[in-house]
C-alpha atoms as a PDB file:
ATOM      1  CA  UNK A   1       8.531 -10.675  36.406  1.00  0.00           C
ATOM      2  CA  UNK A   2      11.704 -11.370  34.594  1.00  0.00           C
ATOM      3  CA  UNK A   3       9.449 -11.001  30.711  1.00  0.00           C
ATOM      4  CA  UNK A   4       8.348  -7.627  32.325  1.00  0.00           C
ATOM      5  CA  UNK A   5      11.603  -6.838  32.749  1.00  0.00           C
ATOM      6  CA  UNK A   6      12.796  -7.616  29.695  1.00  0.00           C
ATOM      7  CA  UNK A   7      10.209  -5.943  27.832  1.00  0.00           C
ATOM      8  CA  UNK A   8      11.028  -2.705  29.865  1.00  0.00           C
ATOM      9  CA  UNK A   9      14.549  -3.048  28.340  1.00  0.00           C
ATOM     10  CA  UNK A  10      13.667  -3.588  24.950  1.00  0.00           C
ATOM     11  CA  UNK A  11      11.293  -0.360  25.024  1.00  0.00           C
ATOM     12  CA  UNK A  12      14.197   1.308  26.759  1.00  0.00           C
ATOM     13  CA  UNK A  13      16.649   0.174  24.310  1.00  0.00           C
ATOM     14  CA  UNK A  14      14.071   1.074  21.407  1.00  0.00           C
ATOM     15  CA  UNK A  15      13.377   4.594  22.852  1.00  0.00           C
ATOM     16  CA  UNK A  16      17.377   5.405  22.621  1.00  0.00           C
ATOM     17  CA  UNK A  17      17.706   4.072  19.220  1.00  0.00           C
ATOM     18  CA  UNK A  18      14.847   6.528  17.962  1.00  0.00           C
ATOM     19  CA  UNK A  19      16.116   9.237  20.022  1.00  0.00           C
ATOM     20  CA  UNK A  20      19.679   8.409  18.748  1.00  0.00           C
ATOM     21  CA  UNK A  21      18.221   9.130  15.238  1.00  0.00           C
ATOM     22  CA  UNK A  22      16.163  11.931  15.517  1.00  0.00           C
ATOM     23  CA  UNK A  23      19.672  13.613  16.751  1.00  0.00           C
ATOM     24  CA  UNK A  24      21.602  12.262  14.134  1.00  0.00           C
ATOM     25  CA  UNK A  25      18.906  13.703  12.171  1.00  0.00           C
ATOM     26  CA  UNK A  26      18.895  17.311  13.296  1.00  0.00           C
ATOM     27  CA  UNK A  27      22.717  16.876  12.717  1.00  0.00           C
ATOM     28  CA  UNK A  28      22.604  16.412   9.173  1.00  0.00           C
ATOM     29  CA  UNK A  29      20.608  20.040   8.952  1.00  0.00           C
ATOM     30  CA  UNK A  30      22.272  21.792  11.607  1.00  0.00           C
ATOM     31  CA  UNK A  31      25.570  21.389   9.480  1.00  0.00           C
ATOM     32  CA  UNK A  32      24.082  21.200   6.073  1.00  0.00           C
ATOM     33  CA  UNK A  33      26.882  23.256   3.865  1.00  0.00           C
ATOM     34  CA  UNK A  34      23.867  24.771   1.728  1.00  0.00           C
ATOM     35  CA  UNK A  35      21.041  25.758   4.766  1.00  0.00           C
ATOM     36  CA  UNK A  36      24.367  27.723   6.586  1.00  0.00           C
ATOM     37  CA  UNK A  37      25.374  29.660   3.678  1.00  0.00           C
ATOM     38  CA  UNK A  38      21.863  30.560   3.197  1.00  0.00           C
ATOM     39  CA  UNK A  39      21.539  31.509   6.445  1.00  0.00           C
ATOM     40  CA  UNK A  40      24.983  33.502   6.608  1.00  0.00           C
ATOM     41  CA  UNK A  41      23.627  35.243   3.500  1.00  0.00           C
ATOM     42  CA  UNK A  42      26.660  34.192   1.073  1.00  0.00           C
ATOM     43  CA  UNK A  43      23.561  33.376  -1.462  1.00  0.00           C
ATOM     44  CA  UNK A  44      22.190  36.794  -1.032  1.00  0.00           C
ATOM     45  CA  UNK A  45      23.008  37.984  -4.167  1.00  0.00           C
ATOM     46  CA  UNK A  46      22.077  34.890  -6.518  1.00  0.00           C
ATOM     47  CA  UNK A  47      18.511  34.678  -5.674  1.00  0.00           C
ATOM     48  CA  UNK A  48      18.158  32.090  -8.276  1.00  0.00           C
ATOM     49  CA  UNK A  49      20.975  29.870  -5.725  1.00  0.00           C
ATOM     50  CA  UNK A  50      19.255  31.347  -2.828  1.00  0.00           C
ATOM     51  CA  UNK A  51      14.999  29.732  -3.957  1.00  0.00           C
ATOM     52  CA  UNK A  52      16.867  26.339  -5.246  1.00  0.00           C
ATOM     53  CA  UNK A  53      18.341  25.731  -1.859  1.00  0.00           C
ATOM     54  CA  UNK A  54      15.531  26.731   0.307  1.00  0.00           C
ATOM     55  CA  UNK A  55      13.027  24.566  -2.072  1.00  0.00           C
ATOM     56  CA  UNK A  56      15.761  21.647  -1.395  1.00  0.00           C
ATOM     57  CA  UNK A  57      16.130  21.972   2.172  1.00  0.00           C
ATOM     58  CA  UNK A  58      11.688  22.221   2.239  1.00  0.00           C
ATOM     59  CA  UNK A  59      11.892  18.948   0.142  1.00  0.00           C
ATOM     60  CA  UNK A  60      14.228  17.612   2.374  1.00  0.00           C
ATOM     61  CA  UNK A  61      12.530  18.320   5.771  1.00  0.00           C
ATOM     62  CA  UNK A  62       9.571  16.932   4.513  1.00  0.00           C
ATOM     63  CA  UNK A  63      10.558  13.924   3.040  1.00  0.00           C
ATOM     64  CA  UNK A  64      12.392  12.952   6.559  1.00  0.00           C
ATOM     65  CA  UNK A  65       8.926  13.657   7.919  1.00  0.00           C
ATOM     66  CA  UNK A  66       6.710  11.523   6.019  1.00  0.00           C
ATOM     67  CA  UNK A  67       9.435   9.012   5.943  1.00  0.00           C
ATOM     68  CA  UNK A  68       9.395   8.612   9.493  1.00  0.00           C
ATOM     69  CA  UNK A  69       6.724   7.676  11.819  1.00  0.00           C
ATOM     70  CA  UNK A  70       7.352   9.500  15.129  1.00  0.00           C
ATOM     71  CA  UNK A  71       8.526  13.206  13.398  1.00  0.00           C
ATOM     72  CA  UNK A  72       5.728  15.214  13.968  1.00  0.00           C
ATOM     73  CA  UNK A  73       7.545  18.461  12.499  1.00  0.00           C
ATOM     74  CA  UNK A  74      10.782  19.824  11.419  1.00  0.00           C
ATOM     75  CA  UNK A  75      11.074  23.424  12.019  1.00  0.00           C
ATOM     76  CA  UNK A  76      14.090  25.366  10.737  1.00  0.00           C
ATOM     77  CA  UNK A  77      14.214  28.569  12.965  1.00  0.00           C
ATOM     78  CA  UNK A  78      16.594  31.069  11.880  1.00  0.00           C
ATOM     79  CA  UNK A  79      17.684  34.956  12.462  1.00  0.00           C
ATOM     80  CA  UNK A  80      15.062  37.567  11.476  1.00  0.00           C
ATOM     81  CA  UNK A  81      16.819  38.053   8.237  1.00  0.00           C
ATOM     82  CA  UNK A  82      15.430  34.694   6.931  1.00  0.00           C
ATOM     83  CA  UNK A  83      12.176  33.085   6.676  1.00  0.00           C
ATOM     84  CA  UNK A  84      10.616  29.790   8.590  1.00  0.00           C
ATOM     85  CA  UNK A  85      11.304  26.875   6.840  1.00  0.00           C
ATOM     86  CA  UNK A  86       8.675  24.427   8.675  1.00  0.00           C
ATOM     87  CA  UNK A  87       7.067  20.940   7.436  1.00  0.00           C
ATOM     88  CA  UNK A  88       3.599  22.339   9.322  1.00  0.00           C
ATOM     89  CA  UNK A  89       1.368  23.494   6.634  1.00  0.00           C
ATOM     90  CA  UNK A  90       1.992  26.619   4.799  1.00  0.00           C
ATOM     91  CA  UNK A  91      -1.620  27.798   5.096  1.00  0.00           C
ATOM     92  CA  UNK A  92      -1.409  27.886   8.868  1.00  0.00           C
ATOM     93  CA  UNK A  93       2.317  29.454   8.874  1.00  0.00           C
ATOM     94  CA  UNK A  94       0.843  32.621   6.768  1.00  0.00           C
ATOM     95  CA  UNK A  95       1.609  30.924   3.510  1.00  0.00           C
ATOM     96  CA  UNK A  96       4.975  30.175   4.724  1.00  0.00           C
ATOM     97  CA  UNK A  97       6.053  34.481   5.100  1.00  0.00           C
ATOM     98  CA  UNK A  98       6.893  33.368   8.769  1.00  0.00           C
ATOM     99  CA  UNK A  99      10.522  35.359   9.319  1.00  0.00           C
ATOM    100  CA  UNK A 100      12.873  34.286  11.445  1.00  0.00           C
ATOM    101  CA  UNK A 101      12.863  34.789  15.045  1.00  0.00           C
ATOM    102  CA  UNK A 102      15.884  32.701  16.794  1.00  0.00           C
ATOM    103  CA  UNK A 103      17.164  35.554  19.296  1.00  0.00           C
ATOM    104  CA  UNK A 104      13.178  35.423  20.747  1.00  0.00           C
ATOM    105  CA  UNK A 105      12.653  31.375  20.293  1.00  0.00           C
ATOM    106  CA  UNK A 106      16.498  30.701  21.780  1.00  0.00           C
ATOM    107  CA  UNK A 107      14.933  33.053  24.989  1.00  0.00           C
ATOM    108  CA  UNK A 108      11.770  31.025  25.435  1.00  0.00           C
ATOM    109  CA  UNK A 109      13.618  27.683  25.778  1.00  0.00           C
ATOM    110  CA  UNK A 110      15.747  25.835  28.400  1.00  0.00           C
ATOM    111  CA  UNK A 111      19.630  26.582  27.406  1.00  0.00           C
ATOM    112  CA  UNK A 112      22.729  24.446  28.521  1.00  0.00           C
ATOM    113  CA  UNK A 113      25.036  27.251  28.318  1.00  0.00           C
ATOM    114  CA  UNK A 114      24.954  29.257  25.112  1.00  0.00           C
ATOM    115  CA  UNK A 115      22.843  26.463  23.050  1.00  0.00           C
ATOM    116  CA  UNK A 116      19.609  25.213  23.678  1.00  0.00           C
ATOM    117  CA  UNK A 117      18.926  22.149  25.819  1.00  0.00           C
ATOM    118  CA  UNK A 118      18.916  19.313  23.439  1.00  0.00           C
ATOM    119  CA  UNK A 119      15.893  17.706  24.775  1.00  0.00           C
ATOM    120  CA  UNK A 120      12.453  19.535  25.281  1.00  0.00           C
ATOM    121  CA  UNK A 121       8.990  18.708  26.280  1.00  0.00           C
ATOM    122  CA  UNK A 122       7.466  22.459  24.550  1.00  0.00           C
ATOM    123  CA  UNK A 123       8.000  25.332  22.665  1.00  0.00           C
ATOM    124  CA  UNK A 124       5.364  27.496  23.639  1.00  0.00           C
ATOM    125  CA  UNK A 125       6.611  30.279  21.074  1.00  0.00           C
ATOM    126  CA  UNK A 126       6.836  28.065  18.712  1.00  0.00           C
ATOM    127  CA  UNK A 127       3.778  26.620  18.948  1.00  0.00           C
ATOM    128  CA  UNK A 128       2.037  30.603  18.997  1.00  0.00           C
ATOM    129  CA  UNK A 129       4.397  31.039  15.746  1.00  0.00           C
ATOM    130  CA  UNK A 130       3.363  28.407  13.778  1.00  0.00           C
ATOM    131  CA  UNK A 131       0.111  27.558  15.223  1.00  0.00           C
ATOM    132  CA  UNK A 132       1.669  24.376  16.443  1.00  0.00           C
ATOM    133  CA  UNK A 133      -0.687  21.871  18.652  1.00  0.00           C
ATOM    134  CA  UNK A 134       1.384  21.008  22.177  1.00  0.00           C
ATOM    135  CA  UNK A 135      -0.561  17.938  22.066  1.00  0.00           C
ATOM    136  CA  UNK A 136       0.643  16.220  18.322  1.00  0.00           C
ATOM    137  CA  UNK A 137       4.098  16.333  19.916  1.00  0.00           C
ATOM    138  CA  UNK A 138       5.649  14.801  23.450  1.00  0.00           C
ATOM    139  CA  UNK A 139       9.521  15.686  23.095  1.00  0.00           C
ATOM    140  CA  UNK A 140      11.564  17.948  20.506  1.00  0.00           C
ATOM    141  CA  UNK A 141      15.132  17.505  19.691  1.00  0.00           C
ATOM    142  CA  UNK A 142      16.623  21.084  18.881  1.00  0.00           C
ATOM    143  CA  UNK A 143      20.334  21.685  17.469  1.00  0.00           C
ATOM    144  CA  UNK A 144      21.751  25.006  16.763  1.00  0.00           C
ATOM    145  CA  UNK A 145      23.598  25.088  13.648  1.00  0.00           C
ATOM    146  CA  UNK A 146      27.222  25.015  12.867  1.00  0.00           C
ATOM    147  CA  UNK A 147      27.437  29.111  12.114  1.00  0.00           C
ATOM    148  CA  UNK A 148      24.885  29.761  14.786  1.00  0.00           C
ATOM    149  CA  UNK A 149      22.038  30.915  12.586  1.00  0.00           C
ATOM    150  CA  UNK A 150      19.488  29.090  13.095  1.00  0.00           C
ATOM    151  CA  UNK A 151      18.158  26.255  15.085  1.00  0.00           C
ATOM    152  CA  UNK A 152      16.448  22.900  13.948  1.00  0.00           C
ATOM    153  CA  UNK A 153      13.342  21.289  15.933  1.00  0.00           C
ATOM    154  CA  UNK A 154      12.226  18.318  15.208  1.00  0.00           C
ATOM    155  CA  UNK A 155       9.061  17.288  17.044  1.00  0.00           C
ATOM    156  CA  UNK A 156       8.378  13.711  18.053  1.00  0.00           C
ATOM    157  CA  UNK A 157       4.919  12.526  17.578  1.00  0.00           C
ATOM    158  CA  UNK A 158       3.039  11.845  20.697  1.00  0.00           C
ATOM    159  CA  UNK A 159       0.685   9.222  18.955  1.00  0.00           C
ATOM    160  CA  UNK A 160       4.299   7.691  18.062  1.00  0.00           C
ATOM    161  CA  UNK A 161       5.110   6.909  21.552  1.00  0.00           C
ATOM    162  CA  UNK A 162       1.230   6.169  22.586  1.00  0.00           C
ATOM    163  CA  UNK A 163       0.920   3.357  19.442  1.00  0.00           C
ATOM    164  CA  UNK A 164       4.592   2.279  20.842  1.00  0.00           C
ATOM    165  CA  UNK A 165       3.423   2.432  24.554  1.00  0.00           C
ATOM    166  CA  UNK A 166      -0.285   0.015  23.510  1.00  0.00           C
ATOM    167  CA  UNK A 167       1.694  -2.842  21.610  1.00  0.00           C
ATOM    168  CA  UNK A 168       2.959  -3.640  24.963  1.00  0.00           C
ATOM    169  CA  UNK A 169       1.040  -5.740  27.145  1.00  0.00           C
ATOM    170  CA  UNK A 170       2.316  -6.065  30.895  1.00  0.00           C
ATOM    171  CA  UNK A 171      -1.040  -8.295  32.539  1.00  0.00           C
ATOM    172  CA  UNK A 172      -4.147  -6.775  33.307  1.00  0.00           C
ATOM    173  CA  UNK A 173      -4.353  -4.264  35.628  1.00  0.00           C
ATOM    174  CA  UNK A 174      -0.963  -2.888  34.194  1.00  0.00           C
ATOM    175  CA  UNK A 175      -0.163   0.752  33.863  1.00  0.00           C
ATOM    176  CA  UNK A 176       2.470   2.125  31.634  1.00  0.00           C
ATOM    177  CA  UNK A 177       3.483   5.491  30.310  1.00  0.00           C
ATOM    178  CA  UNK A 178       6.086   8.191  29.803  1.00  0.00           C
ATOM    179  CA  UNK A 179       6.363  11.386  31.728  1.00  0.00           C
ATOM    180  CA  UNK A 180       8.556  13.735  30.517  1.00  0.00           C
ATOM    181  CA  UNK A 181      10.983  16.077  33.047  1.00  0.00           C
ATOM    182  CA  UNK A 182       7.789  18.748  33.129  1.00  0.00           C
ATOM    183  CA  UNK A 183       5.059  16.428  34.010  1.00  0.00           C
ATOM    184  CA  UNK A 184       3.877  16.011  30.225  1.00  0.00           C
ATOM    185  CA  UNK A 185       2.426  12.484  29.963  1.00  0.00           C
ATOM    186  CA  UNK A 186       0.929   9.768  27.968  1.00  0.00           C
ATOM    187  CA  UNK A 187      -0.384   7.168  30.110  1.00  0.00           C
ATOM    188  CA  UNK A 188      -1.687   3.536  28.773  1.00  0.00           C
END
């Protein structure tokens, strides 16, 4: 009983340390200097400035992806005036010509006040955007950014939490899983 326990409260303790991180993560775009003052439009007129800091922040999103094992996606979702800047493959986001649509997106999803609830369990307009699959994530941590342009997503892997979930063996007959505050579940 008390090695059950104690397991328990290591996942526990694990789960807040990755959650911990993926916010700290969608911090560091929601106030990146460059991604606001493209999406305020301050680069408008250097379009050279404007296609070196959208390549960066697309470098950037996707090199936290690969880099770490439970981000499904990054999506940067901002105003109509700007395009999609997702990690989900270009082919499937209509070679990455996907404009913004925060005003719709920030209507589709739970809101604590006037920003989006930090913790989700689905997009579903996201998903129809960018021909997401609910299934390769189980939780997304969104952030609006400092000028209130644009939003970030990050997804978290569902086969992240399921690998996590296996390694741990309780006895036989055991059950263990997550549910998330919708019913969404992964079950061991």
């Amino acid at each position: 009983q008390e090695s059950t326990e104690e397991t328990m409260k290591m996942l526990g303790k694990y789960m807040e340390m990755s959650n911990s991180f993926l916010g700290t993560e969608a911090m560091k775009y929601s106030m990146d200097v460059n991604l606001n003052s493209y999406t305020l439009g301050t680069l408008d007129s250097d379009k050279e400035a404007m296609a070196e800091v959208v390549s960066t922040i697309k470098s950037n999103i996707t090199s936290s992806q690969k880099t770490n094992d439970f981000i499904s996606n990054i999506h940067i979702i901002p105003t109509a005036e700007k395009g999609v800047m997702t990690t989900k493959s270009a082919a499937t986001v209509g070679a990455g010509d996907t404009t913004g649509f925060l005003s719709e997106y920030l209507e589709d999803v739970p809101m604590n006040g006037k920003n989006p609830q930090k913790w989700i369990d689905s997009h579903n307009l996201l998903d129809e955007k960018l021909a997401l699959n609910a299934d390769d994530y189980i939780l997304a941590c969104q952030l609006m950014s400092q000028n209130k342009q644009y939003c970030v997503v990050i997804d978290v892997k569902s086969e992240y939490f399921r690998s996590l979930l296996e390694s741990i063996d309780l006895g036989e007959g055991s059950i263990l899983g997550l549910v998330t505050e919708n019913g969404r579940e992964i079950i061991i």
